[in-house]
C-alpha atoms as a PDB file:
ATOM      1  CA  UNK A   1     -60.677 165.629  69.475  1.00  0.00           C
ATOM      2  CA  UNK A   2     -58.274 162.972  70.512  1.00  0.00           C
ATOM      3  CA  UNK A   3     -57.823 159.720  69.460  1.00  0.00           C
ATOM      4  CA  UNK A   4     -56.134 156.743  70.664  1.00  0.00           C
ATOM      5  CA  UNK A   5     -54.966 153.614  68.331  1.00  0.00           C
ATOM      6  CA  UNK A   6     -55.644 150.398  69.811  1.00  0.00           C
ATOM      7  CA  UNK A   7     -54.783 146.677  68.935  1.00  0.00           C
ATOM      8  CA  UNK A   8     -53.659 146.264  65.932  1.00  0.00           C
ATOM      9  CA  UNK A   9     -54.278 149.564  64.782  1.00  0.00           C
ATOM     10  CA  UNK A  10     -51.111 150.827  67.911  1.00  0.00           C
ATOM     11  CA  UNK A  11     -48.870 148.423  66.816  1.00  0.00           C
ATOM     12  CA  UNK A  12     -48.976 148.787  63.015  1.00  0.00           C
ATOM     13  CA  UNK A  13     -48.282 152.580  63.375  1.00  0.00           C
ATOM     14  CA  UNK A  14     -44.880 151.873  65.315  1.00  0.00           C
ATOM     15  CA  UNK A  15     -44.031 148.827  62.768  1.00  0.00           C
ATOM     16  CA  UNK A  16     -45.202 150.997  59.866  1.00  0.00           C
ATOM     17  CA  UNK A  17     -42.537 154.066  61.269  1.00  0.00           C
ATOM     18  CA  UNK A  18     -39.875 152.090  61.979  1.00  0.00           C
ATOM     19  CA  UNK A  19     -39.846 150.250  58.302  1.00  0.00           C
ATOM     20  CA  UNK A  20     -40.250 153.655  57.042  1.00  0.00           C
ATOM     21  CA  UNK A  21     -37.029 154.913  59.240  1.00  0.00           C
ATOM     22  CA  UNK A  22     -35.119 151.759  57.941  1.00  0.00           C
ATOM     23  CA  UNK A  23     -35.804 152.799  54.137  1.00  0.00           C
ATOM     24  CA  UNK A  24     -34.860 156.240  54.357  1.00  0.00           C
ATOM     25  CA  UNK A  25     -31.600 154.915  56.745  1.00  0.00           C
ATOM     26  CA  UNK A  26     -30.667 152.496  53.964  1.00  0.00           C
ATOM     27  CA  UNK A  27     -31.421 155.556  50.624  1.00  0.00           C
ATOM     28  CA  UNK A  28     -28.924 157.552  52.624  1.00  0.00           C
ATOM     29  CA  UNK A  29     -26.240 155.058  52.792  1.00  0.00           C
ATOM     30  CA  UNK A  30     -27.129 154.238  49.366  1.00  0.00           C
ATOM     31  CA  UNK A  31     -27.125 157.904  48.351  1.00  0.00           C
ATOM     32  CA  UNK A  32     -23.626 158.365  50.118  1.00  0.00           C
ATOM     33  CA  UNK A  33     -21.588 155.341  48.480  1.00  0.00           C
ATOM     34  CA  UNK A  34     -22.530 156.989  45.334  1.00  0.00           C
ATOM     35  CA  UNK A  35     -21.217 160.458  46.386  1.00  0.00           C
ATOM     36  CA  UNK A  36     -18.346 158.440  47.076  1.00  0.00           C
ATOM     37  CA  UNK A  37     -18.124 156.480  43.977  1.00  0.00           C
ATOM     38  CA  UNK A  38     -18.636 159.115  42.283  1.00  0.00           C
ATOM     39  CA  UNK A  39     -15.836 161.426  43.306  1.00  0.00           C
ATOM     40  CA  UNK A  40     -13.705 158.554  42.657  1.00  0.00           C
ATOM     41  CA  UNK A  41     -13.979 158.051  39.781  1.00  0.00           C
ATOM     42  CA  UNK A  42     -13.546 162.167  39.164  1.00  0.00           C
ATOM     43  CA  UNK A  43     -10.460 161.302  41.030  1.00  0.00           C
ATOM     44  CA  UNK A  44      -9.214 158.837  39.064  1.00  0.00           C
ATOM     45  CA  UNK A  45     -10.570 160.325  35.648  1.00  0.00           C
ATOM     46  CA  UNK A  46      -8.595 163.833  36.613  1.00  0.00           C
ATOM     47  CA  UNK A  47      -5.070 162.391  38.413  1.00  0.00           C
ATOM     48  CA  UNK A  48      -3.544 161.458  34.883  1.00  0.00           C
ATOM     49  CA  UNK A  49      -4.110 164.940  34.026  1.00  0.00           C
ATOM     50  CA  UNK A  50      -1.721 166.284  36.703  1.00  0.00           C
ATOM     51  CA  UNK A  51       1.067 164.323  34.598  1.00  0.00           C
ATOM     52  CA  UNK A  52       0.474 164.684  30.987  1.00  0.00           C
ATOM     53  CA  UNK A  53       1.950 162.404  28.628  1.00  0.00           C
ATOM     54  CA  UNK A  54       3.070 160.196  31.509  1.00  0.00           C
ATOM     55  CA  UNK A  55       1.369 156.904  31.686  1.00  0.00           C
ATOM     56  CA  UNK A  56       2.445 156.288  35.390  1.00  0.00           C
ATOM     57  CA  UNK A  57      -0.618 157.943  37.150  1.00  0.00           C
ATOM     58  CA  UNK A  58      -2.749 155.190  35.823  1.00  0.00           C
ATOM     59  CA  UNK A  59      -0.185 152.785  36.782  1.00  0.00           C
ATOM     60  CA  UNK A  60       0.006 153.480  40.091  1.00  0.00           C
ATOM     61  CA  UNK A  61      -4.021 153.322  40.127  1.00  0.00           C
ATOM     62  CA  UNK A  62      -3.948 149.794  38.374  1.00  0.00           C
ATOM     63  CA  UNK A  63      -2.004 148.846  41.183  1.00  0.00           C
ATOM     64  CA  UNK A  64      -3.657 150.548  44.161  1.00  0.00           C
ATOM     65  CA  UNK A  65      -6.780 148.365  42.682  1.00  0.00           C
ATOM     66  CA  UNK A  66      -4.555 145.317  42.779  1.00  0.00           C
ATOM     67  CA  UNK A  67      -3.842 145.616  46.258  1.00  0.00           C
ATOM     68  CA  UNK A  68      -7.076 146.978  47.340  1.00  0.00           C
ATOM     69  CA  UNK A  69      -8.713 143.563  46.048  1.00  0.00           C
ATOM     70  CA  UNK A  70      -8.181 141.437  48.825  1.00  0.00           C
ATOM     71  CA  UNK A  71      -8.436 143.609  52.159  1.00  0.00           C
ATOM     72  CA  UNK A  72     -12.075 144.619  50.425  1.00  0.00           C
ATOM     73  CA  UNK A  73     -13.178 141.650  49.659  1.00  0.00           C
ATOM     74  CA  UNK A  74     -12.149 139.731  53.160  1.00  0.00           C
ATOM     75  CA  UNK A  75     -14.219 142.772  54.867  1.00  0.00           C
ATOM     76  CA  UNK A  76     -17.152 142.204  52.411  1.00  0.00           C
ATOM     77  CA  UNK A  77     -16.789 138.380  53.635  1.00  0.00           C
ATOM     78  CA  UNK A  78     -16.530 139.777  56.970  1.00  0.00           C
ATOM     79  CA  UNK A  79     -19.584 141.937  56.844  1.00  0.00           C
ATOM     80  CA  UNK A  80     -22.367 139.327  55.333  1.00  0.00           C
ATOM     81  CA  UNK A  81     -21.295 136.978  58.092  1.00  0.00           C
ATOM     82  CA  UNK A  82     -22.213 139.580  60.144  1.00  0.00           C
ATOM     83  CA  UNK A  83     -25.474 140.410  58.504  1.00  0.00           C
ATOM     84  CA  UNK A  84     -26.296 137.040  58.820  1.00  0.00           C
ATOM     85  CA  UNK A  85     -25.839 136.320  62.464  1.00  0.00           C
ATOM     86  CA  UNK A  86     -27.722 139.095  63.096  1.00  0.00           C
ATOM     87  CA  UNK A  87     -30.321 137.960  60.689  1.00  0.00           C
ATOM     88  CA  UNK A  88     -30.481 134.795  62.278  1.00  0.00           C
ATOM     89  CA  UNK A  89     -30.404 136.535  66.094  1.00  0.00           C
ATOM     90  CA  UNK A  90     -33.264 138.823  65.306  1.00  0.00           C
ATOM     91  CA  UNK A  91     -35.519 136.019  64.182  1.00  0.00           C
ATOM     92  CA  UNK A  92     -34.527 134.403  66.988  1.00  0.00           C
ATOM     93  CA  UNK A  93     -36.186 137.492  69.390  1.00  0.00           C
ATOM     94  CA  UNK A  94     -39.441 136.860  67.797  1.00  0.00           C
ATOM     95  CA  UNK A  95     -39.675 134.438  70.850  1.00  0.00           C
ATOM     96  CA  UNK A  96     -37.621 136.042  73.692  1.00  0.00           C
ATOM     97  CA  UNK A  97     -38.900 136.771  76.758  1.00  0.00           C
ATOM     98  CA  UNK A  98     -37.890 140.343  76.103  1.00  0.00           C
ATOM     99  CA  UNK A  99     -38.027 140.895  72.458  1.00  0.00           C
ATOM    100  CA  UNK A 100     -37.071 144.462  72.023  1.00  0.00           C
ATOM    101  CA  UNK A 101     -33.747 144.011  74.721  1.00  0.00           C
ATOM    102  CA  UNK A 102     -32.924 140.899  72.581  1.00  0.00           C
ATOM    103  CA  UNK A 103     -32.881 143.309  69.410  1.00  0.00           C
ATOM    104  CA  UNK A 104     -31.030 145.951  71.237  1.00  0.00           C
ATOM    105  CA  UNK A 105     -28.468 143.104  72.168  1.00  0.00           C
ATOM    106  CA  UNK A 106     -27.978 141.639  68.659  1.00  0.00           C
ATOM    107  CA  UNK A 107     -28.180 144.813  66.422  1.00  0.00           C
ATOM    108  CA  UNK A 108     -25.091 145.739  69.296  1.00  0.00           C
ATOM    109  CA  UNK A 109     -23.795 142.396  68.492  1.00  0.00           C
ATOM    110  CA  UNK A 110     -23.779 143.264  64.928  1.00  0.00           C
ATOM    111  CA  UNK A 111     -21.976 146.519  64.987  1.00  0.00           C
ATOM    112  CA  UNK A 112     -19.731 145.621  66.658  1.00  0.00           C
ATOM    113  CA  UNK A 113     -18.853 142.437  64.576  1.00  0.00           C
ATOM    114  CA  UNK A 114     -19.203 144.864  61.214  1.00  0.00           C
ATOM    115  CA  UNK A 115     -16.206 147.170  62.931  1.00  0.00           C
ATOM    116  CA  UNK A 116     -14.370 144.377  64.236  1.00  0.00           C
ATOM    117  CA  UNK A 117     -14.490 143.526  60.228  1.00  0.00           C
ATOM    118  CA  UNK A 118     -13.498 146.873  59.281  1.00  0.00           C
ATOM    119  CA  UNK A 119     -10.928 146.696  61.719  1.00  0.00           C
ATOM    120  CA  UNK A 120      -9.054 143.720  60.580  1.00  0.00           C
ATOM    121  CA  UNK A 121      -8.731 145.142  57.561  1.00  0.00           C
ATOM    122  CA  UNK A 122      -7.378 148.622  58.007  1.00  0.00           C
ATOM    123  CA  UNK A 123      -3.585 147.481  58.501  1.00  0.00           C
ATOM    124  CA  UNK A 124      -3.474 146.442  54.301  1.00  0.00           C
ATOM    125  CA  UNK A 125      -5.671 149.168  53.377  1.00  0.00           C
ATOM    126  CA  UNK A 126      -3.360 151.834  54.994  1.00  0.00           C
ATOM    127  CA  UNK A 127      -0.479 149.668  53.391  1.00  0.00           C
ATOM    128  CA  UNK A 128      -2.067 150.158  50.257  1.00  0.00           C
ATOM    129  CA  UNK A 129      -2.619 153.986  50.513  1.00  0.00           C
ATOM    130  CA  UNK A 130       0.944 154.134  51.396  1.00  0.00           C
ATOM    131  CA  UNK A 131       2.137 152.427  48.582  1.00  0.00           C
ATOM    132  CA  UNK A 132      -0.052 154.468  46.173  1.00  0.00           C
ATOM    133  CA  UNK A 133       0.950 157.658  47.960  1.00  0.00           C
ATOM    134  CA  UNK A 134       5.017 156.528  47.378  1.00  0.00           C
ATOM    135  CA  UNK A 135       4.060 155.589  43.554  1.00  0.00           C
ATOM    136  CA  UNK A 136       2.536 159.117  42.929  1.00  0.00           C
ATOM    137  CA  UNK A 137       5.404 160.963  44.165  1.00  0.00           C
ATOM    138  CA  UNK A 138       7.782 158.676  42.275  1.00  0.00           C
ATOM    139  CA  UNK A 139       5.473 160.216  38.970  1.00  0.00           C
ATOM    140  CA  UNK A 140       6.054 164.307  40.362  1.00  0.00           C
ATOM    141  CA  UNK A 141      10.165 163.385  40.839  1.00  0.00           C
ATOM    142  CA  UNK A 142      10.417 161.686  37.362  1.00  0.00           C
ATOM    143  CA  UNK A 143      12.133 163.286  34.582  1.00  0.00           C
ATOM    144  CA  UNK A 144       9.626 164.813  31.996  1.00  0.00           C
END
């Protein structure tokens, strides 16, 4: 037997689907920045062990932080702007004359404002890694 939604019952379907699609997008992405966090901090928790005794390992960490602070937190900044606008744009399809192309168009809008953010960014945070990278060879040629 077949049956066919109609009225509300064919739209709430969709709506119900595609809220379901955005929670299990957003668990993965949640799921992943803890894989990530997580074998970070293993990192972190492990390098000192590749120079016993030595505390400069941990320095060079401390100061990786230091200069990871401010790159981060501009593309944070960056990235709820973005959020925002396209907040603000989606609300604003609710009354377009073509609602779903006026989603397309801002959730475009969006990415591409979240990489431009990324972007911006990635100059200090490969500075950083380089300096981190010199610091941690300066620990494997000092004397023991």
């Amino acid at each position: 037997m077949l049956l066919l939604a109609t009225g509300a019952a064919a739209e709430t379907q969709p709506r119900a689907q595609l809220e379901c699609l955005g929670r299990v997008r957003r668990d993965m992405g949640q799921c992943m920045q803890k894989a990530r966090d997580a074998c970070r901090m293993d990192f972190e928790a492990r390098l000192p062990d590749c120079f016993p005794g030595s505390p400069c390992p941990t320095d060079c960490l401390q100061v990786e932080k230091a200069c990871l602070a401010e790159p981060m937190s501009d593309r944070d900044g960056c990235r709820l702007a973005c959020q925002a606008d396209q907040k603000v744009g989606l609300k604003g399809c609710k009354v377009a004359a073509e609602p779903a192309a006026c989603r397309r168009s801002v959730r475009i809008k969006g990415s591409k404002c979240k990489t431009h953010c990324a972007r911006m960014v990635e100059p200090a945070l490969q500075g950083c890694k380089a300096t981190f990278d010199d610091c941690i060879r300066g620990c494997a040629s000092a004397p023991e």
